[in-house]
PDB file of N, CA and C in Angstrom:
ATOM      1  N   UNK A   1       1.942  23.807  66.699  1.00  0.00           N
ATOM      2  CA  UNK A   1       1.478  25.075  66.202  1.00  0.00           C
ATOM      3  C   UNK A   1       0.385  25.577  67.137  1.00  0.00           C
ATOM      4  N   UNK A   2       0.374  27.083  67.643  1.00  0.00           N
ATOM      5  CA  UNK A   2      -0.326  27.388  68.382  1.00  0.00           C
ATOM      6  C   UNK A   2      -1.552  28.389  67.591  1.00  0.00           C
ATOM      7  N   UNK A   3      -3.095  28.284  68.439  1.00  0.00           N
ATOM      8  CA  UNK A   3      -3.831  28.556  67.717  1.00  0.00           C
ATOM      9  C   UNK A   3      -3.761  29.828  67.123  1.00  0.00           C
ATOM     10  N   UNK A   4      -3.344  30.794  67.737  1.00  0.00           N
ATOM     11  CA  UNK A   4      -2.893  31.949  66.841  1.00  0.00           C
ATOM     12  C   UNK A   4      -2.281  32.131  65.631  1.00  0.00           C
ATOM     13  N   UNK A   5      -1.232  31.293  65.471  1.00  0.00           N
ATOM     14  CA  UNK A   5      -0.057  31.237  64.694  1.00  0.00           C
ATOM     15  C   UNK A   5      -1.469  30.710  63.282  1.00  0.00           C
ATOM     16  N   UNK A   6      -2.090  29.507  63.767  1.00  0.00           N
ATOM     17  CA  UNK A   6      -2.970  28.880  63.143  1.00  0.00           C
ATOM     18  C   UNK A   6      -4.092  29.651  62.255  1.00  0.00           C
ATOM     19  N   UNK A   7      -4.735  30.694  62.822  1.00  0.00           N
ATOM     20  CA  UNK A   7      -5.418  31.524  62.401  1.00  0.00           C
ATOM     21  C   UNK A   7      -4.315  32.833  61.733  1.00  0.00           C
ATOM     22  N   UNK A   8      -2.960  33.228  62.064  1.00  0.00           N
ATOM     23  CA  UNK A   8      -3.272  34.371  61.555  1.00  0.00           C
ATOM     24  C   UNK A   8      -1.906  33.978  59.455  1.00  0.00           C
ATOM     25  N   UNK A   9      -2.138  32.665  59.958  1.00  0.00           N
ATOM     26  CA  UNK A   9      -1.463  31.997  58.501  1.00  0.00           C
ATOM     27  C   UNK A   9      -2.202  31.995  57.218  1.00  0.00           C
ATOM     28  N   UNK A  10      -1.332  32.739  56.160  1.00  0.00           N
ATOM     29  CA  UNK A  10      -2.264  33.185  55.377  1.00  0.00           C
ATOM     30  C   UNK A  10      -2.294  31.692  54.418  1.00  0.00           C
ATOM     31  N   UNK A  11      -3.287  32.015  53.997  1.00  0.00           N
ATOM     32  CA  UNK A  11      -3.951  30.715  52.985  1.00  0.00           C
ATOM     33  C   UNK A  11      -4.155  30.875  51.704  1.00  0.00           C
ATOM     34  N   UNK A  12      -3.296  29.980  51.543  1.00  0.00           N
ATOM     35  CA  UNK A  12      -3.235  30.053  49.338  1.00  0.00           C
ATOM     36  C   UNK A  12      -4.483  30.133  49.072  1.00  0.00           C
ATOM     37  N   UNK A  13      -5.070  30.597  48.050  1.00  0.00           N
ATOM     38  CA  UNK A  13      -6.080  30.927  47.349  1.00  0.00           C
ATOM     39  C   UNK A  13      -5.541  30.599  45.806  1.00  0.00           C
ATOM     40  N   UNK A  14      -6.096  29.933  45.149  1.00  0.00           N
ATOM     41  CA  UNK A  14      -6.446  30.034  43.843  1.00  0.00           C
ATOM     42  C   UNK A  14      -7.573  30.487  43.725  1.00  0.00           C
ATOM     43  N   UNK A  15      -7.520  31.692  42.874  1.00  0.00           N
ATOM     44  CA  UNK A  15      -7.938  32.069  41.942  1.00  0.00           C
ATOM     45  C   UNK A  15      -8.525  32.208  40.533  1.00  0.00           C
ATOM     46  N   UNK A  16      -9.123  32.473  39.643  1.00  0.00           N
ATOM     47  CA  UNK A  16      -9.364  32.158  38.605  1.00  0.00           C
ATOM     48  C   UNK A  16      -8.810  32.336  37.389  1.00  0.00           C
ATOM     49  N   UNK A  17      -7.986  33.787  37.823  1.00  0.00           N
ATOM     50  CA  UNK A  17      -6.753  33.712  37.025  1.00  0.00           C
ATOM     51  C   UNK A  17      -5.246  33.083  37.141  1.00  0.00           C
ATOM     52  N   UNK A  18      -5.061  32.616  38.515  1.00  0.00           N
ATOM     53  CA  UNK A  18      -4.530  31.489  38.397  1.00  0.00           C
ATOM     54  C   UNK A  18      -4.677  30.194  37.984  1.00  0.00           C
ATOM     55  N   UNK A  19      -5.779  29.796  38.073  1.00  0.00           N
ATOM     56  CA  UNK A  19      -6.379  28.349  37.394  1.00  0.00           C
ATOM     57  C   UNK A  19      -6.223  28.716  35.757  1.00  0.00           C
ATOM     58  N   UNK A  20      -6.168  29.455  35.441  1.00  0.00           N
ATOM     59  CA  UNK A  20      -6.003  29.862  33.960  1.00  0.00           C
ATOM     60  C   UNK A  20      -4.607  29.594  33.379  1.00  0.00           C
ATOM     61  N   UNK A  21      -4.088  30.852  34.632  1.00  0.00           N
ATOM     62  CA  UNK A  21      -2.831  30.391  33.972  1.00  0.00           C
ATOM     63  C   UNK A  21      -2.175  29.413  33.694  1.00  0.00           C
ATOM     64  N   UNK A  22      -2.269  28.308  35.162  1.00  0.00           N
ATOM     65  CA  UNK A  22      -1.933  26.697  34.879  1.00  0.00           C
ATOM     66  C   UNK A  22      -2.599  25.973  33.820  1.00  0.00           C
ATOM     67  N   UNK A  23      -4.019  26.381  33.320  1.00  0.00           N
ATOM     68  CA  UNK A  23      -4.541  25.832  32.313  1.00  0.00           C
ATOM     69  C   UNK A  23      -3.692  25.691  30.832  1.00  0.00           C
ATOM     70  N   UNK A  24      -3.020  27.094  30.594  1.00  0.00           N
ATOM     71  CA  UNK A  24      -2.434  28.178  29.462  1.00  0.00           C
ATOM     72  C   UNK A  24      -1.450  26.955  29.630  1.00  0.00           C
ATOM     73  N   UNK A  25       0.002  26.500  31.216  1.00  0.00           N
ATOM     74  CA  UNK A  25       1.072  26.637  30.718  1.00  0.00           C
ATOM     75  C   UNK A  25       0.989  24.483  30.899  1.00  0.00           C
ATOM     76  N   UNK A  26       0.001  24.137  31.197  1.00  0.00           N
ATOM     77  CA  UNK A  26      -0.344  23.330  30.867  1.00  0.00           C
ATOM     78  C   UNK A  26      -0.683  22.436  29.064  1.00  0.00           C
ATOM     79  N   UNK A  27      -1.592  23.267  28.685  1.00  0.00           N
ATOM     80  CA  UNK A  27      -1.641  22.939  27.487  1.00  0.00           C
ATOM     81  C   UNK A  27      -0.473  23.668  26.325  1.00  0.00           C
ATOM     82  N   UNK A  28       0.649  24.251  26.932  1.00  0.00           N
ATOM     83  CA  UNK A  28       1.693  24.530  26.581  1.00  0.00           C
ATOM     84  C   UNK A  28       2.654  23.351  26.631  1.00  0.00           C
ATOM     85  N   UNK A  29       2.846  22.712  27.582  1.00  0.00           N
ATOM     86  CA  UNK A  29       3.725  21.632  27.826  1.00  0.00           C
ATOM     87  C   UNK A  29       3.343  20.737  27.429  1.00  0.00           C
ATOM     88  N   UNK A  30       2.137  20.535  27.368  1.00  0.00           N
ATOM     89  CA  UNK A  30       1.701  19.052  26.413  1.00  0.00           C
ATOM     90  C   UNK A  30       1.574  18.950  24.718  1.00  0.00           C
ATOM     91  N   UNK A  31       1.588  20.443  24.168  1.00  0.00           N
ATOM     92  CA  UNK A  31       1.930  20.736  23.205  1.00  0.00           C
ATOM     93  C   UNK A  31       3.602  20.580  22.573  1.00  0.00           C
ATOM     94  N   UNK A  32       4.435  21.272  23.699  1.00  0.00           N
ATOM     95  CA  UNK A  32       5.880  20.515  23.446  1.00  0.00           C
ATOM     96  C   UNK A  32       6.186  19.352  23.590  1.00  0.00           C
ATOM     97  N   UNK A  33       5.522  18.774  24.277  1.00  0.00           N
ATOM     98  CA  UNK A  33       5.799  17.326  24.268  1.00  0.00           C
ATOM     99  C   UNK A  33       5.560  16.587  23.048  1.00  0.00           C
ATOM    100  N   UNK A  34       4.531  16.818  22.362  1.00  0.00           N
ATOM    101  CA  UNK A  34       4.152  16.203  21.220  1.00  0.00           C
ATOM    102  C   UNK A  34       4.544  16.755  20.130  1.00  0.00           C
ATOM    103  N   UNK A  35       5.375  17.521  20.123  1.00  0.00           N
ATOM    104  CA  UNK A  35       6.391  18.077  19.098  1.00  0.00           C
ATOM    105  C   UNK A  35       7.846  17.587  19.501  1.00  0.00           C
ATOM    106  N   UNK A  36       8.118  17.356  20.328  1.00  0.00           N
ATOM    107  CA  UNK A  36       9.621  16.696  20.926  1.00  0.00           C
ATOM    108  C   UNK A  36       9.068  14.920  20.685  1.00  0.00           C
ATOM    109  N   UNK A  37       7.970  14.363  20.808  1.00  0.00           N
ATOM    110  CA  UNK A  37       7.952  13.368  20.189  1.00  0.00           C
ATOM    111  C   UNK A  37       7.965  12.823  18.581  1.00  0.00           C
ATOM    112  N   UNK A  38       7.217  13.852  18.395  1.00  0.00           N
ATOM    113  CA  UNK A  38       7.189  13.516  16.604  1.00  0.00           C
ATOM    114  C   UNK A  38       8.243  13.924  16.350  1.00  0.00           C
ATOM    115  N   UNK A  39       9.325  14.275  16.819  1.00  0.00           N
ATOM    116  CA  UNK A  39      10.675  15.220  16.290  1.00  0.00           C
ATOM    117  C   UNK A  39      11.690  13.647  16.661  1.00  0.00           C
ATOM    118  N   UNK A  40      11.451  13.192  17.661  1.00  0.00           N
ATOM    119  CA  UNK A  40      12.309  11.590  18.117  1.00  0.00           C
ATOM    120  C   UNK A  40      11.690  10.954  17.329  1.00  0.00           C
ATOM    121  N   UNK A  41      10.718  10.827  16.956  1.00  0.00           N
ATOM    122  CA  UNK A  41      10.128   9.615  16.412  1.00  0.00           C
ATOM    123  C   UNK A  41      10.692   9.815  15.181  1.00  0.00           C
ATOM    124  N   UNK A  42      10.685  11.369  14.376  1.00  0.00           N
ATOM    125  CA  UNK A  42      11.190  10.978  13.158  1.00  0.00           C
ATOM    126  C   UNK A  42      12.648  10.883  12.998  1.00  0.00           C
ATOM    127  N   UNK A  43      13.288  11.470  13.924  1.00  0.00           N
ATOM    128  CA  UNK A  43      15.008  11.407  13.958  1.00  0.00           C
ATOM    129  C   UNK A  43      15.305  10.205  14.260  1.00  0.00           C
ATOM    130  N   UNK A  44      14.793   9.409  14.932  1.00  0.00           N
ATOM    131  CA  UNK A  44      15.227   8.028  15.364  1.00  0.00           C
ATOM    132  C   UNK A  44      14.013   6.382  14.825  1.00  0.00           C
ATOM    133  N   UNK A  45      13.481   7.043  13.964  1.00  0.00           N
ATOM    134  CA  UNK A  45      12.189   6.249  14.226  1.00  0.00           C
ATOM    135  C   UNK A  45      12.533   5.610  12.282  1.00  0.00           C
ATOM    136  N   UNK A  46      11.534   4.696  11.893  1.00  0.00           N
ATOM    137  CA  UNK A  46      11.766   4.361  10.339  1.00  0.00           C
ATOM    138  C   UNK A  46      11.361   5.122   9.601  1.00  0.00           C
ATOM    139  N   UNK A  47      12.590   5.399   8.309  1.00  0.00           N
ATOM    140  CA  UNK A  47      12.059   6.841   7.457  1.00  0.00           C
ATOM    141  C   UNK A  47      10.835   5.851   6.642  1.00  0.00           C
ATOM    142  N   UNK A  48      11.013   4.523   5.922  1.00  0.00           N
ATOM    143  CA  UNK A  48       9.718   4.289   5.506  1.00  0.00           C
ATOM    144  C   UNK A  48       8.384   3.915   6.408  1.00  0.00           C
ATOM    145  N   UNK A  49       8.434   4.070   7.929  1.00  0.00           N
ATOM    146  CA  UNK A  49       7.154   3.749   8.597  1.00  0.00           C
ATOM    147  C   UNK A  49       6.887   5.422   8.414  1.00  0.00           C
ATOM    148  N   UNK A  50       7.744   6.143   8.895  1.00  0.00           N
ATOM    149  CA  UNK A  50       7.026   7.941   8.401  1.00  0.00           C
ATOM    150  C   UNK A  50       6.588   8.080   7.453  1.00  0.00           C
ATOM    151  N   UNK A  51       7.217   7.833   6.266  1.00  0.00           N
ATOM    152  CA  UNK A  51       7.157   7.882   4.671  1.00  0.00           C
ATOM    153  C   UNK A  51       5.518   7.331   4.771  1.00  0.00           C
ATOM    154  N   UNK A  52       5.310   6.106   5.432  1.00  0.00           N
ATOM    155  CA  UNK A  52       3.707   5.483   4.953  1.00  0.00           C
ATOM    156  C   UNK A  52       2.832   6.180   5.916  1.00  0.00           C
ATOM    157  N   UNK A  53       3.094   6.659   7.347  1.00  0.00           N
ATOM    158  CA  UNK A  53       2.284   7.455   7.862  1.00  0.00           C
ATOM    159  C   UNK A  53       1.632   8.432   7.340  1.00  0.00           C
ATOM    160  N   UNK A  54       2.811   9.302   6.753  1.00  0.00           N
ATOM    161  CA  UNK A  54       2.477  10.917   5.767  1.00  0.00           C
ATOM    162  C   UNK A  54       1.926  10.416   4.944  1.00  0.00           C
ATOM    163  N   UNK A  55       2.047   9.595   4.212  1.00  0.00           N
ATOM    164  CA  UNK A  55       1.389   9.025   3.057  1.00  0.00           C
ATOM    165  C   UNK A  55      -0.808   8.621   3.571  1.00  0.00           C
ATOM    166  N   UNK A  56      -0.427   8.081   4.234  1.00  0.00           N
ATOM    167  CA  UNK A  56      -1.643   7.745   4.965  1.00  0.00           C
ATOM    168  C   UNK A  56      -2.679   8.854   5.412  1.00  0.00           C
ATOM    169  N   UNK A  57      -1.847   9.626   6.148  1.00  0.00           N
ATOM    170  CA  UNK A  57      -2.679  11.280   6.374  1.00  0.00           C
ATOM    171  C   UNK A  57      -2.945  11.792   5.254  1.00  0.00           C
ATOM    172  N   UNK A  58      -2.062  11.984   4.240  1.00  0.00           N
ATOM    173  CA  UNK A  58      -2.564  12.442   2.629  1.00  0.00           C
ATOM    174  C   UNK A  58      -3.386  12.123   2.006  1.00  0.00           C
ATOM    175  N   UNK A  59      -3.579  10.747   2.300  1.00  0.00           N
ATOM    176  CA  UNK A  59      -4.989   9.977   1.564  1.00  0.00           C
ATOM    177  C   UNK A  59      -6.446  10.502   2.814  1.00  0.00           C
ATOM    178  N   UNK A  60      -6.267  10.628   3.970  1.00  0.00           N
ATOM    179  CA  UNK A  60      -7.104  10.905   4.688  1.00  0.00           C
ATOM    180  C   UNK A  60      -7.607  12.340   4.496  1.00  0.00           C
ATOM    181  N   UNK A  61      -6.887  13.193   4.155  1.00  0.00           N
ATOM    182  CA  UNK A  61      -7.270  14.858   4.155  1.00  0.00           C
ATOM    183  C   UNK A  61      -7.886  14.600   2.790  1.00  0.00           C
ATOM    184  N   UNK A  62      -7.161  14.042   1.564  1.00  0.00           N
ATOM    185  CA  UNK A  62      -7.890  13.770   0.242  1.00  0.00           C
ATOM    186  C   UNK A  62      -9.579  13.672   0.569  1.00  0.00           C
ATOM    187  N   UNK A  63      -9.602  12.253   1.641  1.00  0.00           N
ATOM    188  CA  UNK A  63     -10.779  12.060   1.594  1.00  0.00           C
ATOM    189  C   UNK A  63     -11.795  12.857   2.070  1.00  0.00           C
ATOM    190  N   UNK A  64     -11.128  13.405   3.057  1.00  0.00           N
ATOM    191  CA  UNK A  64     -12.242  14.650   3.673  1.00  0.00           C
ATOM    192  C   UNK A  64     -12.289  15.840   2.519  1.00  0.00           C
ATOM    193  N   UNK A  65     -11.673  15.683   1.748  1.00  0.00           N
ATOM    194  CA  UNK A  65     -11.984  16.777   1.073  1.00  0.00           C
ATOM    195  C   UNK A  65     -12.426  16.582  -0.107  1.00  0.00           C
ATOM    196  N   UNK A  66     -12.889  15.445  -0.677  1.00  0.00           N
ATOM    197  CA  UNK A  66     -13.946  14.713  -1.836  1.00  0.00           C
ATOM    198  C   UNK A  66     -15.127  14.828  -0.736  1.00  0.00           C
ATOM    199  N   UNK A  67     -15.044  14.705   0.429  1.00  0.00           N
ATOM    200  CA  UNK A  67     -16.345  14.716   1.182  1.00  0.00           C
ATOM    201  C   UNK A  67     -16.831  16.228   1.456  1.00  0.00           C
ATOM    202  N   UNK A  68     -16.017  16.845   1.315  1.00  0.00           N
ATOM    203  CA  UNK A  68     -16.538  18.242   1.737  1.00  0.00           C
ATOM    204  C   UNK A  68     -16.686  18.857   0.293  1.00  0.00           C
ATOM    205  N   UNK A  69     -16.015  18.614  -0.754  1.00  0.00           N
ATOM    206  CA  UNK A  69     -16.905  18.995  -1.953  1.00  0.00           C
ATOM    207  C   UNK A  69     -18.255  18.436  -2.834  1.00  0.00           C
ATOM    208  N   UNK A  70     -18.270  16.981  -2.389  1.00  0.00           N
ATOM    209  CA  UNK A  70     -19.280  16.250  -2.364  1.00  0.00           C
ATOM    210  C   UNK A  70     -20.524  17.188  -1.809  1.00  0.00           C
ATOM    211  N   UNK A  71     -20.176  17.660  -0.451  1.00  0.00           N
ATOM    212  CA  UNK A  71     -21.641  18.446  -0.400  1.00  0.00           C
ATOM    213  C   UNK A  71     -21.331  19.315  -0.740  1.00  0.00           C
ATOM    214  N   UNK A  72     -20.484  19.859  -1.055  1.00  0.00           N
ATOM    215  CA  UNK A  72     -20.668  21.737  -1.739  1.00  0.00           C
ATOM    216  C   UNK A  72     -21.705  21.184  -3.050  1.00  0.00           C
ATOM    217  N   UNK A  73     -21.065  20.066  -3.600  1.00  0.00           N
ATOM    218  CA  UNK A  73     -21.759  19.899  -4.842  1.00  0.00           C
ATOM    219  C   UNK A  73     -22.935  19.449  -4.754  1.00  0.00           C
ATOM    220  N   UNK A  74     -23.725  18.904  -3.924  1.00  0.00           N
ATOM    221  CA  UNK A  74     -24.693  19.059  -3.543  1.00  0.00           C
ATOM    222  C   UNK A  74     -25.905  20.139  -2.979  1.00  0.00           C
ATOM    223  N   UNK A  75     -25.041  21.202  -2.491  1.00  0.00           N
ATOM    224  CA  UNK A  75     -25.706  21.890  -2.197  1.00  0.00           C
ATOM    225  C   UNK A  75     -25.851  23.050  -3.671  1.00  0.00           C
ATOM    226  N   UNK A  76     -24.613  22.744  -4.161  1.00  0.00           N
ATOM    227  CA  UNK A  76     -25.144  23.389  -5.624  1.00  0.00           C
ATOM    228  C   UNK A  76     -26.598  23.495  -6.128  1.00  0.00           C
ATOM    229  N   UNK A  77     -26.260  22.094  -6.181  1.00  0.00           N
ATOM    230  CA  UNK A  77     -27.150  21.444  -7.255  1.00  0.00           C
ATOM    231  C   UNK A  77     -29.312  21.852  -6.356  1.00  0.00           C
ATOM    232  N   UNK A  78     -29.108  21.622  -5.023  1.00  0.00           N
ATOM    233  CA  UNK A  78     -30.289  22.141  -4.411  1.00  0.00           C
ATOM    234  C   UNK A  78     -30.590  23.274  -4.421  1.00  0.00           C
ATOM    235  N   UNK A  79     -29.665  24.424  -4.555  1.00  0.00           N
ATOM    236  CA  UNK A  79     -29.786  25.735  -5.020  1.00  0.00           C
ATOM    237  C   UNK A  79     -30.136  25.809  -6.224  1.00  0.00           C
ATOM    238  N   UNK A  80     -29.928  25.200  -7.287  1.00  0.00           N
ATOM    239  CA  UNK A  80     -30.078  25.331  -9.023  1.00  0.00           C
ATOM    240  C   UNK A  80     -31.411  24.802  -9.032  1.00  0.00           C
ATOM    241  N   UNK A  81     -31.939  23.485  -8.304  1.00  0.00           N
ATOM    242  CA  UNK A  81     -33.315  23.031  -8.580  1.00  0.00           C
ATOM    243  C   UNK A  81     -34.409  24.264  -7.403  1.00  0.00           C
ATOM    244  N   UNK A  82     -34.436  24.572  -6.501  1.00  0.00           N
ATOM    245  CA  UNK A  82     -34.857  25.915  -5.852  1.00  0.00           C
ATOM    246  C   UNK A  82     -35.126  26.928  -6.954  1.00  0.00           C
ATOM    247  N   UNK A  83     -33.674  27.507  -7.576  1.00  0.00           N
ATOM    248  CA  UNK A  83     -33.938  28.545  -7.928  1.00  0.00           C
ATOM    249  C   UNK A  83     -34.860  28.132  -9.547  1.00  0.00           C
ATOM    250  N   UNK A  84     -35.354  26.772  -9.895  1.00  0.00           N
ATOM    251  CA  UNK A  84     -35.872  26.645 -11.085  1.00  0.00           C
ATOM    252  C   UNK A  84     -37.675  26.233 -10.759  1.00  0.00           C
ATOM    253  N   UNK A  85     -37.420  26.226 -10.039  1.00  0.00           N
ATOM    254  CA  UNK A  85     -39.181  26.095  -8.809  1.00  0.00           C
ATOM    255  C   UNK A  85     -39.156  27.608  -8.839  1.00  0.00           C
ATOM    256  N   UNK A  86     -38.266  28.327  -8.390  1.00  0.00           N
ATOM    257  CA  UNK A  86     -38.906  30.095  -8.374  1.00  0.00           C
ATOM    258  C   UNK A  86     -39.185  30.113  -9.633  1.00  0.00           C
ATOM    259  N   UNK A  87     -38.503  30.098 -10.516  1.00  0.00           N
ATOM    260  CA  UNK A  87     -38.753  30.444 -12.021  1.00  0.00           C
ATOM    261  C   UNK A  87     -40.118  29.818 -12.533  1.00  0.00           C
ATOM    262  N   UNK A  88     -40.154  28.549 -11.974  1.00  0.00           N
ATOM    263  CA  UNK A  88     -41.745  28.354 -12.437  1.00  0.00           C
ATOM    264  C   UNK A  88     -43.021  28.226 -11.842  1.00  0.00           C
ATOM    265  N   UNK A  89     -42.895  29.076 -10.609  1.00  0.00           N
ATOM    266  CA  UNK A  89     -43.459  29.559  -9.818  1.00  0.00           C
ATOM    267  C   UNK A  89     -44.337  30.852 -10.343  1.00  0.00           C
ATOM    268  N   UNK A  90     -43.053  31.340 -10.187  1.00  0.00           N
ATOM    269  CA  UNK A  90     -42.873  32.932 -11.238  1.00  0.00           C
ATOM    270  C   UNK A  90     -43.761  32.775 -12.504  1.00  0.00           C
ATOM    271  N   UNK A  91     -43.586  32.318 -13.264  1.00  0.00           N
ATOM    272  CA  UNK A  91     -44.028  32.295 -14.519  1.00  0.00           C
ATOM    273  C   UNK A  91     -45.397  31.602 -14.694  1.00  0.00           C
ATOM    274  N   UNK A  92     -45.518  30.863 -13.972  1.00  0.00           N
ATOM    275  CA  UNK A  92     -46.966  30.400 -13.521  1.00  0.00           C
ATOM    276  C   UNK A  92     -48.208  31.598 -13.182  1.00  0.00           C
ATOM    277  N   UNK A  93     -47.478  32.504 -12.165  1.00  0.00           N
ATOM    278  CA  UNK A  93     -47.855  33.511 -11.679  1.00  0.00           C
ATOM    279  C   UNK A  93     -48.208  34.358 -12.310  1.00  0.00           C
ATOM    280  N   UNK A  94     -47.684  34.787 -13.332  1.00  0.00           N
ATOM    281  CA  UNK A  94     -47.506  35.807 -14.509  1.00  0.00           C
ATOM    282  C   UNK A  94     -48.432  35.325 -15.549  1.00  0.00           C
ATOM    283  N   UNK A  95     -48.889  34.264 -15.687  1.00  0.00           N
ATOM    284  CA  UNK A  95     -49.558  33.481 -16.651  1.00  0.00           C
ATOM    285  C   UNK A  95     -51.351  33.751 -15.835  1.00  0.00           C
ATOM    286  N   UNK A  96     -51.293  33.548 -14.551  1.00  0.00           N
ATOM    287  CA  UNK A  96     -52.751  33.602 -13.988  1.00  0.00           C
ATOM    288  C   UNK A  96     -52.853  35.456 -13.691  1.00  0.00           C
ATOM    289  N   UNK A  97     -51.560  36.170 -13.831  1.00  0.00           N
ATOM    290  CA  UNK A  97     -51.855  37.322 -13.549  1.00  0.00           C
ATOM    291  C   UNK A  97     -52.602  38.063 -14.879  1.00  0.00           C
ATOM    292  N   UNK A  98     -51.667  37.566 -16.085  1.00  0.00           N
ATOM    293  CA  UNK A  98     -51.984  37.657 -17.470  1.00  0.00           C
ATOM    294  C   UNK A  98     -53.943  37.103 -17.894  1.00  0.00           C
ATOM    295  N   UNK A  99     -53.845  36.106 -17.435  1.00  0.00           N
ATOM    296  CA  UNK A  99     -55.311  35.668 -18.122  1.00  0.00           C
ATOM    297  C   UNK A  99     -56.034  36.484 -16.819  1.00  0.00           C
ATOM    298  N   UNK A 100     -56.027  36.734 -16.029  1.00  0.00           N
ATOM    299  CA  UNK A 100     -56.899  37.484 -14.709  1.00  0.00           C
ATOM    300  C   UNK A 100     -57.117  38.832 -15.537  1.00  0.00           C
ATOM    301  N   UNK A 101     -56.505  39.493 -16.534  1.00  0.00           N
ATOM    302  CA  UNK A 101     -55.927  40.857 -16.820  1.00  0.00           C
ATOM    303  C   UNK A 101     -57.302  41.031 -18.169  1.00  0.00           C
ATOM    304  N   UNK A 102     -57.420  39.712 -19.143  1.00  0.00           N
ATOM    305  CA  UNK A 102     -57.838  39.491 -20.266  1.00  0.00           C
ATOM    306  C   UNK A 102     -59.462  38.986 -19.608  1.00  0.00           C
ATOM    307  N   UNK A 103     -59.780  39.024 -18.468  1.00  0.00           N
ATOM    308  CA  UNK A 103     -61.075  38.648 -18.434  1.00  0.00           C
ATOM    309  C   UNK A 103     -61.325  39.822 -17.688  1.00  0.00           C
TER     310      UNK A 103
END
């Protein structure tokens, strides 16, 4: 190759919207893949090892979700004792505003 030829050869560039796009059709293909596996695994695979898998994930989402009402219910309950500190806050207030009023 002569140095001309050398210099006037154009040169791939990536880009950033190319790096994207391979990003996009990347996590596209690894997404089918893992749908063409769980699709073999269950067409060819044991209906009771699936049967206890699904079963297994069911008990797992259960649990996250005794855990995520666990704190809702918690945070209830810190809102209800809050809002009973305002109230006797309040009324405390009203009591020194009251006798302040009578002297």
């Amino acid at each position: 190759m002569r140095a001309y030829e050398f210099i006037n050869q154009k040169s791939n560039k990536l880009t950033m919207r190319h790096l994207h796009k391979l990003k996009k059709i990347r996590k596209l293909r690894q997404h089918e893949l893992e749908q063409k596996k769980s699709l073999v695994a269950q067409m060819y695979g044991d209906p009771v090892a699936h049967a206890e898998k699904e079963q297994q994930e069911l008990e797992q989402m259960e649990r996250q979700l005794e855990l995520v009402m666990d704190k809702i219910k918690n945070e209830i309950q810190s809102a209800e004792i809050d809002n009973q500190q305002r109230e006797k806050i309040r009324s405390m207030a009203m009591r020194t505003v009251k006798r302040s009023m009578k002297n």
